[in-house]
C-alpha atoms as a PDB file:
ATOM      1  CA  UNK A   1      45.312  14.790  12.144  1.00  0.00           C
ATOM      2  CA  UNK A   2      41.758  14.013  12.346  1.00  0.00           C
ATOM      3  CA  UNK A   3      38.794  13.626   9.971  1.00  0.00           C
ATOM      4  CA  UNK A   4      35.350  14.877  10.593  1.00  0.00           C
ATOM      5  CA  UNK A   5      33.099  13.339   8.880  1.00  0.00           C
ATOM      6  CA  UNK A   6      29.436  14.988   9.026  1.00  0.00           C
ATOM      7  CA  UNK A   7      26.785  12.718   8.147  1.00  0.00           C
ATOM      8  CA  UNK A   8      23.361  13.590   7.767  1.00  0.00           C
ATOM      9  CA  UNK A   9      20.840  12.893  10.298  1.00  0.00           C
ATOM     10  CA  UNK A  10      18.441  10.172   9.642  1.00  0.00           C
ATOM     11  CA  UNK A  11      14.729  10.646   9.166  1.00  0.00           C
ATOM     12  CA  UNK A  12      12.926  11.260  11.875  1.00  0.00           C
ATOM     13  CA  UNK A  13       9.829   9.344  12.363  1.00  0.00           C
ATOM     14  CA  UNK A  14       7.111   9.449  15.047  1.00  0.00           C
ATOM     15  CA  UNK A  15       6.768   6.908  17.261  1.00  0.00           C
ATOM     16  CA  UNK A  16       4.072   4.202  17.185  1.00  0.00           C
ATOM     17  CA  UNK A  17       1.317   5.368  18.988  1.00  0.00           C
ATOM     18  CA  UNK A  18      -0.076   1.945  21.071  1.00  0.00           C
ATOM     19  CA  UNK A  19      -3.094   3.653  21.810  1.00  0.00           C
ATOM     20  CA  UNK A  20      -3.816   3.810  18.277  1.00  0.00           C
ATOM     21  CA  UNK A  21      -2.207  -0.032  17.470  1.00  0.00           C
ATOM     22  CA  UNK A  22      -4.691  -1.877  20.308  1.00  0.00           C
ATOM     23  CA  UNK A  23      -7.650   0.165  20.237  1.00  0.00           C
ATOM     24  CA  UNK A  24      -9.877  -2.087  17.699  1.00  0.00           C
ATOM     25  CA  UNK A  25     -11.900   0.915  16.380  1.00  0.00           C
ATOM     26  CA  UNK A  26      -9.116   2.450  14.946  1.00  0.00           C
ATOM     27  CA  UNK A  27      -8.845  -0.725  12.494  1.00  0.00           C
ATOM     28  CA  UNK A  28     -13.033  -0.963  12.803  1.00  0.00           C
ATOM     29  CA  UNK A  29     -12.606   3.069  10.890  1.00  0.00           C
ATOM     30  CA  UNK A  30     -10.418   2.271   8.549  1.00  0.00           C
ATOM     31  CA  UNK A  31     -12.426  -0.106   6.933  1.00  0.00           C
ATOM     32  CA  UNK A  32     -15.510   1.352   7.316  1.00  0.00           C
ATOM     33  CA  UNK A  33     -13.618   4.610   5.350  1.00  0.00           C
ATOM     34  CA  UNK A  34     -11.667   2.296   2.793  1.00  0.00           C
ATOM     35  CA  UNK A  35     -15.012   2.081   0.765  1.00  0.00           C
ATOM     36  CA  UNK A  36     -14.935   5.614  -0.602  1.00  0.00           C
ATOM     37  CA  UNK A  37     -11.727   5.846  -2.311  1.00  0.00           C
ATOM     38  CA  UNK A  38     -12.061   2.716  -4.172  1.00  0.00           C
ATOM     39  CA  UNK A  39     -12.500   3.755  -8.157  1.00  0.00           C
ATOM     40  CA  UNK A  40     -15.808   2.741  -9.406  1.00  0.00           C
ATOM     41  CA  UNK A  41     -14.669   2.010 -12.763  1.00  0.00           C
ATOM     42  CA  UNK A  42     -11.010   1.747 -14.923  1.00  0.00           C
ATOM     43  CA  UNK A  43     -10.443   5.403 -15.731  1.00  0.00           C
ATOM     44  CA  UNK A  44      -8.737   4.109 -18.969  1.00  0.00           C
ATOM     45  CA  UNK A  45     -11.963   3.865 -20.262  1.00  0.00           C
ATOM     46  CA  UNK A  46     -14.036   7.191 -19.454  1.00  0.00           C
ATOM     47  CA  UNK A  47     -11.023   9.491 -18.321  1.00  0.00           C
ATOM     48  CA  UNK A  48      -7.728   8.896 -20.090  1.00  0.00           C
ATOM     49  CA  UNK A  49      -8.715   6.770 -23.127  1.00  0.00           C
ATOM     50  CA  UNK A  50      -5.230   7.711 -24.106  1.00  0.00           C
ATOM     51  CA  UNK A  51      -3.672   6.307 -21.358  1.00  0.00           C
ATOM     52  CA  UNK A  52      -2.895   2.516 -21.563  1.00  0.00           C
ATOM     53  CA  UNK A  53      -1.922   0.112 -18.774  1.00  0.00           C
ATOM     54  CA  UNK A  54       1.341  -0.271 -19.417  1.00  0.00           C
ATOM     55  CA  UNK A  55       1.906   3.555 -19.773  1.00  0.00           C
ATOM     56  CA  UNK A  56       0.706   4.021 -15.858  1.00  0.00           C
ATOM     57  CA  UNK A  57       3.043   1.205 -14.850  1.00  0.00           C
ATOM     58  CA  UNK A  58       6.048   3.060 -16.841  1.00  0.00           C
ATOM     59  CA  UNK A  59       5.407   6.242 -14.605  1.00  0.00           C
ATOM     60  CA  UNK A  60       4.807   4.963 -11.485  1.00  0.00           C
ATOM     61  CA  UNK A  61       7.832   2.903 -11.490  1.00  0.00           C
ATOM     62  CA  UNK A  62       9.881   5.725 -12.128  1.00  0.00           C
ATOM     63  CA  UNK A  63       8.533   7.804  -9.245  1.00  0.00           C
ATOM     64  CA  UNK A  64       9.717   4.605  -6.948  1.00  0.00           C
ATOM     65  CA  UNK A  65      12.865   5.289  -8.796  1.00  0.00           C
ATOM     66  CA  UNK A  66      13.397   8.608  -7.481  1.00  0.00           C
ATOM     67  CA  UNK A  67      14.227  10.494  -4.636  1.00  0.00           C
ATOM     68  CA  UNK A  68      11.481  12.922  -3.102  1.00  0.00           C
ATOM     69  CA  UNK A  69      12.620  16.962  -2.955  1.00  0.00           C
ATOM     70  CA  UNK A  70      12.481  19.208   0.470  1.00  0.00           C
ATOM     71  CA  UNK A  71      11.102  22.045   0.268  1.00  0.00           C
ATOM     72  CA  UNK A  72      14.352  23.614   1.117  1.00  0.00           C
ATOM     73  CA  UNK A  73      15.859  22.194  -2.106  1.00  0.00           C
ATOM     74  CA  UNK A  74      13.184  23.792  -3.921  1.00  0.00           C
ATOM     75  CA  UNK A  75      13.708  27.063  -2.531  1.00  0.00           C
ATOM     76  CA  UNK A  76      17.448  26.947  -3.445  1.00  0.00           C
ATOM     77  CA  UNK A  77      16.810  25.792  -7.104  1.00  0.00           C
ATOM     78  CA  UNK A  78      14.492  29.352  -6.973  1.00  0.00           C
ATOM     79  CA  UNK A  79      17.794  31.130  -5.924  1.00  0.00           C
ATOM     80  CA  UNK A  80      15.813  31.923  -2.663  1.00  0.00           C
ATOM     81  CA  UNK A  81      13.046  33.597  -4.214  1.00  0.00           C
ATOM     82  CA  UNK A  82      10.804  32.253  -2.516  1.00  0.00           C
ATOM     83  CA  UNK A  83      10.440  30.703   1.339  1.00  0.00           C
ATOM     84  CA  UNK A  84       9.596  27.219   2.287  1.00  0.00           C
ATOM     85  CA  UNK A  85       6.591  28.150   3.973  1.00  0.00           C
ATOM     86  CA  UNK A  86       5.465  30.376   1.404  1.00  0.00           C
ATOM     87  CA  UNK A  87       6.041  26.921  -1.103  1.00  0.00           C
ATOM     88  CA  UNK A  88       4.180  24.553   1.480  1.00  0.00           C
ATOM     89  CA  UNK A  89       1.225  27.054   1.477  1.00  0.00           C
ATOM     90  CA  UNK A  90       0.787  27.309  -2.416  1.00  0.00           C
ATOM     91  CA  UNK A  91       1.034  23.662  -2.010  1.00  0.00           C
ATOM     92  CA  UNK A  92      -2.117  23.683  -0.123  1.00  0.00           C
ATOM     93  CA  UNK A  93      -3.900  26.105  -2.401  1.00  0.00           C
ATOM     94  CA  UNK A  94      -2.764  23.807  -5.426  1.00  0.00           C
ATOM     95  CA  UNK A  95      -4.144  20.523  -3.411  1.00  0.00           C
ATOM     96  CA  UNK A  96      -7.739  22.649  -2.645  1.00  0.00           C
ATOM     97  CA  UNK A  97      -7.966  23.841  -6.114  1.00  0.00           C
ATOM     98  CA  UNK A  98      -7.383  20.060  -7.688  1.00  0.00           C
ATOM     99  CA  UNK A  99      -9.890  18.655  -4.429  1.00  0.00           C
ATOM    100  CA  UNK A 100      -6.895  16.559  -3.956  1.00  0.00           C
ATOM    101  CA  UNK A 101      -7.268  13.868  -0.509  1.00  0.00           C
ATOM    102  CA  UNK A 102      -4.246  13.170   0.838  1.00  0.00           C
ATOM    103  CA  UNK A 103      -5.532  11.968   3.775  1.00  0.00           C
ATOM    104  CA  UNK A 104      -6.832   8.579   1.833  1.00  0.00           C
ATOM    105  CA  UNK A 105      -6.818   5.366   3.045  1.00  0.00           C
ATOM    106  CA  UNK A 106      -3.783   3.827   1.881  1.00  0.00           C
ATOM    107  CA  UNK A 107      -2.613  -0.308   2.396  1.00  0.00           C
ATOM    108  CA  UNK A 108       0.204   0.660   4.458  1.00  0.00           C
ATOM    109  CA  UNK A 109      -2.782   2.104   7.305  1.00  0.00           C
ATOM    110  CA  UNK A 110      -3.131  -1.530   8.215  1.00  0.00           C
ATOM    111  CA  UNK A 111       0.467  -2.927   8.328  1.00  0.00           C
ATOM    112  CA  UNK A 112       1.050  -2.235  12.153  1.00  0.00           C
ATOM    113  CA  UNK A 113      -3.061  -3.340  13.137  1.00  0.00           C
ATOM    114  CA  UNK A 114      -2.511  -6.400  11.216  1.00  0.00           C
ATOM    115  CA  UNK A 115       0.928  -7.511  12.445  1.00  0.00           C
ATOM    116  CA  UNK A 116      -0.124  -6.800  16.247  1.00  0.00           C
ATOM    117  CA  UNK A 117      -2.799  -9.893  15.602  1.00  0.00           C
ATOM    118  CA  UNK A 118      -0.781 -12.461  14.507  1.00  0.00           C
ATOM    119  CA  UNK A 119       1.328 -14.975  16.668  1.00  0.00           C
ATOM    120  CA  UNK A 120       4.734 -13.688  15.047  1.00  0.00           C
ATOM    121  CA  UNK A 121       8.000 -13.327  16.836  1.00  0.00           C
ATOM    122  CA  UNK A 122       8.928  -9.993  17.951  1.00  0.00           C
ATOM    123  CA  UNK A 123      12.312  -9.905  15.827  1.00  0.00           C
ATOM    124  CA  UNK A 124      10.847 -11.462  12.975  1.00  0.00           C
ATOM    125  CA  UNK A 125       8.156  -8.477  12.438  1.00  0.00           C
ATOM    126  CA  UNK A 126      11.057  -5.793  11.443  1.00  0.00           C
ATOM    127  CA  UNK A 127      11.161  -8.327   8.292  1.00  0.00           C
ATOM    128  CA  UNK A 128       7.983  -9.117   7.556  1.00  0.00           C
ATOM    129  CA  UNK A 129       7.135  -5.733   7.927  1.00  0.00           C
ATOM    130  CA  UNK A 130       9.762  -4.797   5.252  1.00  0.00           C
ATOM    131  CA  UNK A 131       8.967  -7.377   2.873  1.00  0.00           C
ATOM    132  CA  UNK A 132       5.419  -6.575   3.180  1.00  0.00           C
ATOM    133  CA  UNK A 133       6.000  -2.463   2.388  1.00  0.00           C
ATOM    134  CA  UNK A 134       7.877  -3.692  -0.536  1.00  0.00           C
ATOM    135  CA  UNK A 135       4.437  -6.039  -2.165  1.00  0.00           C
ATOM    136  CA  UNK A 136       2.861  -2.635  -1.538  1.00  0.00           C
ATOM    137  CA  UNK A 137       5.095  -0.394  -3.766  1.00  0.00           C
ATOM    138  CA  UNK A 138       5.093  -3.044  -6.624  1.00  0.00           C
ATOM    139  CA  UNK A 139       1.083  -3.336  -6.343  1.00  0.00           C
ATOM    140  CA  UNK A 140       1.213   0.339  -6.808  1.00  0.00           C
ATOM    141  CA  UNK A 141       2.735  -0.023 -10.135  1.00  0.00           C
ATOM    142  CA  UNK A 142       0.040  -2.698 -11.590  1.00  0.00           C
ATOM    143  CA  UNK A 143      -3.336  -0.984 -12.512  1.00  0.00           C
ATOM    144  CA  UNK A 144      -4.589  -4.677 -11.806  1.00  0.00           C
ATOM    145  CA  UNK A 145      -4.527  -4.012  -8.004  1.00  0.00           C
ATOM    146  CA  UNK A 146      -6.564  -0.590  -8.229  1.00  0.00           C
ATOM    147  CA  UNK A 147      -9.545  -1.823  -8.010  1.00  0.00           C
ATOM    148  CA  UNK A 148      -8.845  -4.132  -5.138  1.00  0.00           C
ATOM    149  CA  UNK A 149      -9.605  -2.169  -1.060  1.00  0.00           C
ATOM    150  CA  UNK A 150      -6.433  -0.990   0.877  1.00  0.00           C
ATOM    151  CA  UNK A 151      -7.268  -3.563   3.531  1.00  0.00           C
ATOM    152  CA  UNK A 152      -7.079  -7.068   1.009  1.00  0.00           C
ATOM    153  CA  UNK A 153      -3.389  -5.645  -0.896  1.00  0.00           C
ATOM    154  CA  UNK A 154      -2.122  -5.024   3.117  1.00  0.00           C
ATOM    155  CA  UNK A 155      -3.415  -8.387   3.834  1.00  0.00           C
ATOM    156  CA  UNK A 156      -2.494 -10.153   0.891  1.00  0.00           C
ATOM    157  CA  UNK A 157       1.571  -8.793   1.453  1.00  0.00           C
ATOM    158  CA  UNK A 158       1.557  -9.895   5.200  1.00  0.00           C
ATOM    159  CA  UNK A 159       0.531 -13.136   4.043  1.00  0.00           C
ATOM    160  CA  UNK A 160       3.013 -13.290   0.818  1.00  0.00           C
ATOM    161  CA  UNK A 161       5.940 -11.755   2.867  1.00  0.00           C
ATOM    162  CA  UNK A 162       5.336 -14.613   5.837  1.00  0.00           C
ATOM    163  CA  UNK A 163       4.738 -17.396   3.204  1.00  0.00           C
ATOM    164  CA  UNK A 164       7.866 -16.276   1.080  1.00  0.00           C
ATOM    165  CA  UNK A 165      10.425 -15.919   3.892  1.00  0.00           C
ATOM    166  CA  UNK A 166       8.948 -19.122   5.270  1.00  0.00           C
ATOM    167  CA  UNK A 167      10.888 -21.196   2.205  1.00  0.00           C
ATOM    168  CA  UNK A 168      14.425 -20.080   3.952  1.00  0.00           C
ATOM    169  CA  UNK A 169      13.473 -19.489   7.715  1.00  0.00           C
ATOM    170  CA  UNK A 170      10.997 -20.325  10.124  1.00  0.00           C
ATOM    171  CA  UNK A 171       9.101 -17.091  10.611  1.00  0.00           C
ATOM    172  CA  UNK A 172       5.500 -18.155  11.616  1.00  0.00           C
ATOM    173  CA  UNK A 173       4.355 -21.028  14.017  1.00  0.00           C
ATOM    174  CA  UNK A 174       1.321 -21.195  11.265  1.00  0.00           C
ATOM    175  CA  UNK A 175       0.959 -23.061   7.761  1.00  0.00           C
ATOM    176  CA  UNK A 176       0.177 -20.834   5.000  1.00  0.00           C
ATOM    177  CA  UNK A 177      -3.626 -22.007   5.020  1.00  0.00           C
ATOM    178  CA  UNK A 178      -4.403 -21.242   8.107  1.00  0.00           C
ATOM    179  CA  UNK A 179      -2.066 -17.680   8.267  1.00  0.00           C
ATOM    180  CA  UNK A 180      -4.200 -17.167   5.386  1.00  0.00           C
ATOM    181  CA  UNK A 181      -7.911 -17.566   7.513  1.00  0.00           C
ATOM    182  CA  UNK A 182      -6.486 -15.644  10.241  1.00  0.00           C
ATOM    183  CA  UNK A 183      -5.893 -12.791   7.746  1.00  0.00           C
ATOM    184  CA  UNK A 184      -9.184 -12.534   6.334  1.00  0.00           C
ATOM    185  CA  UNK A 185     -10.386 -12.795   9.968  1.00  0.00           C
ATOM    186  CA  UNK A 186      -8.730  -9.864  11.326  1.00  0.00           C
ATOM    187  CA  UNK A 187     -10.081  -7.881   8.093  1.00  0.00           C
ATOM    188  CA  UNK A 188     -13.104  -9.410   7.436  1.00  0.00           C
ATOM    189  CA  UNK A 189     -11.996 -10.366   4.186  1.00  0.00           C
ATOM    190  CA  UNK A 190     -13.444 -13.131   2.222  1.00  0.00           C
ATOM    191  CA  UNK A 191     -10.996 -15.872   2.420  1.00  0.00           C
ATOM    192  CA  UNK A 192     -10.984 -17.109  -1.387  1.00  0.00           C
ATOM    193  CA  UNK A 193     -10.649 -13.334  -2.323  1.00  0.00           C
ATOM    194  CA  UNK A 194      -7.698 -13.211  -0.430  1.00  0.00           C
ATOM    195  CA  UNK A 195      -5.772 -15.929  -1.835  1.00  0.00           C
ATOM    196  CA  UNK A 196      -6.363 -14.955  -5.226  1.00  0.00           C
ATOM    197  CA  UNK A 197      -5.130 -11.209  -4.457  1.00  0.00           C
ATOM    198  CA  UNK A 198      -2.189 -13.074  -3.136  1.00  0.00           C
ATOM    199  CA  UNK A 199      -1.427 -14.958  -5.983  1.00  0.00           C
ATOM    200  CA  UNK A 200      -1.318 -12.341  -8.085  1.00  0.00           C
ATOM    201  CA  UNK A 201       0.923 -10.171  -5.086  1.00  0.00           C
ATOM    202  CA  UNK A 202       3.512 -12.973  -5.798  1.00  0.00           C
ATOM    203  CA  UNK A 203       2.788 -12.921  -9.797  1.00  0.00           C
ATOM    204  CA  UNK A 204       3.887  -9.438 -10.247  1.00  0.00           C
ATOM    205  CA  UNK A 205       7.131 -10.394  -7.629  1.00  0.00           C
ATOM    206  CA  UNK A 206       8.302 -13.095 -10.193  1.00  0.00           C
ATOM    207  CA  UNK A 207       7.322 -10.786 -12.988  1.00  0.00           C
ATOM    208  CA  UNK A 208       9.089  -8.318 -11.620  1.00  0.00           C
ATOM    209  CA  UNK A 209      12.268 -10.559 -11.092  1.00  0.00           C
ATOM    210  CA  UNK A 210      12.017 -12.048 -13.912  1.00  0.00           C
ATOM    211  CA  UNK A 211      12.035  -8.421 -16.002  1.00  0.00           C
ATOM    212  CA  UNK A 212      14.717  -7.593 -13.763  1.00  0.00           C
ATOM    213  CA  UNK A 213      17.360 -10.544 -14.205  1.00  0.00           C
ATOM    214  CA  UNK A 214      16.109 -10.132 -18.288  1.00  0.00           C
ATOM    215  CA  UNK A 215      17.542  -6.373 -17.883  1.00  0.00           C
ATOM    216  CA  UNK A 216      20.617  -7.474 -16.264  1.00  0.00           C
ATOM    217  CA  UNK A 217      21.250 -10.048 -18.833  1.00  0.00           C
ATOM    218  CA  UNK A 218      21.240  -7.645 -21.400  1.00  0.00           C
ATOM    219  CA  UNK A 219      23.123  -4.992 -19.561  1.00  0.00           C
ATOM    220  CA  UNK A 220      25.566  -7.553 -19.808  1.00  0.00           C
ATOM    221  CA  UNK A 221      25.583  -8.378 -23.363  1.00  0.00           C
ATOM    222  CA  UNK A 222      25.270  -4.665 -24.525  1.00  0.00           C
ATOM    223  CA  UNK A 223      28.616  -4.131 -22.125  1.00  0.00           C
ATOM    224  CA  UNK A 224      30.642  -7.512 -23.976  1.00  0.00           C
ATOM    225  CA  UNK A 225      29.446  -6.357 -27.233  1.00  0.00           C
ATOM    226  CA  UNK A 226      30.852  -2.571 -26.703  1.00  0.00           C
ATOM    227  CA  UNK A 227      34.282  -4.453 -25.235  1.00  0.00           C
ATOM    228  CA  UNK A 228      34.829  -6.509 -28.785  1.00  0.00           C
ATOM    229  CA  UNK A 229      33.880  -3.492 -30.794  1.00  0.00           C
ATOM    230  CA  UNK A 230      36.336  -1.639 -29.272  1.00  0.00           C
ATOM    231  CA  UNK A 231      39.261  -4.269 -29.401  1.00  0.00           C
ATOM    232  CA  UNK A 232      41.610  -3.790 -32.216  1.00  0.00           C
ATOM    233  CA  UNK A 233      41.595  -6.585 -34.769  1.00  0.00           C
ATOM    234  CA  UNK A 234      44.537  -8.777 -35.727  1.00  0.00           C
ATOM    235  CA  UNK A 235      45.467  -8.222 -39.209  1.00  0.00           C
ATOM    236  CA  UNK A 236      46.355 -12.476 -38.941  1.00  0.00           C
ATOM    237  CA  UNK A 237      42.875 -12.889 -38.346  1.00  0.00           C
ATOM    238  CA  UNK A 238      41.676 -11.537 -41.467  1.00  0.00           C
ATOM    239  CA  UNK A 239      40.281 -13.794 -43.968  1.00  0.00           C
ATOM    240  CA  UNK A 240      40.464 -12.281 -47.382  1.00  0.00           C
END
C-alpha cells in the first residue's frame, strides 16, 4: 500500500530581473529616493512619548516571530463572509485612508545591486546573501538603526556577513578594510560612517546571542527545578 504525501508548494518568487541588477540607474534611484523616508527626528519624543525604546523592540521582535496570514485564511476565519478580493481591496482603502507607503525604500532594495559589485564567488553569494537578510531583520528591531539610510544598514550587513563568515571559511579574496572601501564606494557612503554602522550591526548580533543563550540557560534551570519539585522525597532524607 502506498502513502501520498501532499506537500505544499513552495513560495513562488519572481525571478531576478538582470536588466534591473546591471543597469546602474536603478541603484543611482534608489539612493536618490532613500532621502525621503528617513525620520527627521525620534518619534519617542513628539509622537509616542509613551512609547519607550525597549517597548518598540518587544513588538517588532514578535512580528519576526510570527507567521504572516493569506488572505484566504482570513476569509475562512470570517466563515466565508467575505471574498479575498473584496479583503485585499478594503486593504487598499485602509492603506489610502492612513497615507500608508508601502512602496518605501527598504535595505533589502540594495542586497542584489550591491552583491553584483563585489569580487565574490558565485556559490558563496546564496550565504552571504542569507546572512546579510538576517543583520537586516535584527536592525529592524533596534530603534538605534532608524535613523540610519536603507543604503548604509544594506551595506553595513554585506560587509558584517562577509567579515563574520570569513573567521570559519574563505568567502572573499578581500581583507575586511578594503571590502569595507569598496562598500562605501559602490554606495557612496562615507567610509568611517560605515564602519561604525557596522560595529554596531555586529553589537546587536552578540547582544542578541548573548540574550539568547541567557534564555536558554534559564529555560534550563526553570525545567531542573520543576523535575526536583516534582520528585518524591525520601522519608531517610529527612532531617528532623
Amino acid at each position: 500500500m502506498e502513502l501520498l504525501c501532499c506537500e505544499v508548494d513552495p513560495v513562488r518568487r519572481a525571478v531576478r530581473d538582470r536588466n534591473l541588477l546591471q543597469d546602474d540607474r536603478v541603484l543611482q534611484n534608489l539612493l536618490t529616493i532613500e532621502e525621503r523616508y528617513l525620520p527627521q527626528c525620534s518619534y519617542f519624543k513628539c509622537v509616542q512619548k509613551d512609547i519607550q525604546p525597549y517597548m518598540r523592540r518587544m513588538v517588532a521582535t514578535w512580528m519576526l516571530e510570527t507567521s504572516p496570514l493569506t488572505a484566504e485564511k482570513l476569509c475562512i476565519y470570517t466563515d466565508n463572509s467575505i471574498k479575498p478580493q473584496e479583503l485585499l481591496e478594503w486593504e487598499l482603502v485602509v492603506l489610502g485612508k492612513l497615507k500608508w507607503n508601502l512602496a518605501a525604500v527598504t535595505p533589502h532594495d540594495f542586497i542584489e545591486h550591491i552583491l553584483r559589485k563585489l569580487p565574490q564567488q558565485r556559490e558563496k553569494l546564496s550565504l552571504i546573501r542569507k546572512h546579510a537578510q538576517t543583520f537586516i531583520a535584527l536592525c529592524a528591531t533596534d530603534f538605534k538603526f532608524a535613523m540610519y539610510p536603507p543604503s548604509m544598514i544594506a551595506t553595513g550587513s554585506v560587509g558584517a556577513a562577509i567579515c563574520g563568515l570569513q573567521q570559519d571559511e574563505e568567502v572573499s579574496s578581500l581583507t575586511c578594510d578594503a571590502l569595507t572601501e569598496l562598500l562605501a564606494k559602490i554606495t557612496n557612503t562615507d567610509v568611517d560612517c560605515l564602519k561604525a554602522c557596522q560595529e554596531q550591526i555586529e553589537a546587536v548580533l552578540l547582544n542578541s546571542l548573548q540574550q539568547y543563550r541567557q534564555d536558554q540557560r534559564d529555560g534550563s534551570k526553570s525545567e531542573d527545578e520543576l523535575d526536583q519539585a516534582s520528585t518524591p522525597t525520601d522519608v531517610r532524607d529527612i532531617d528532623l
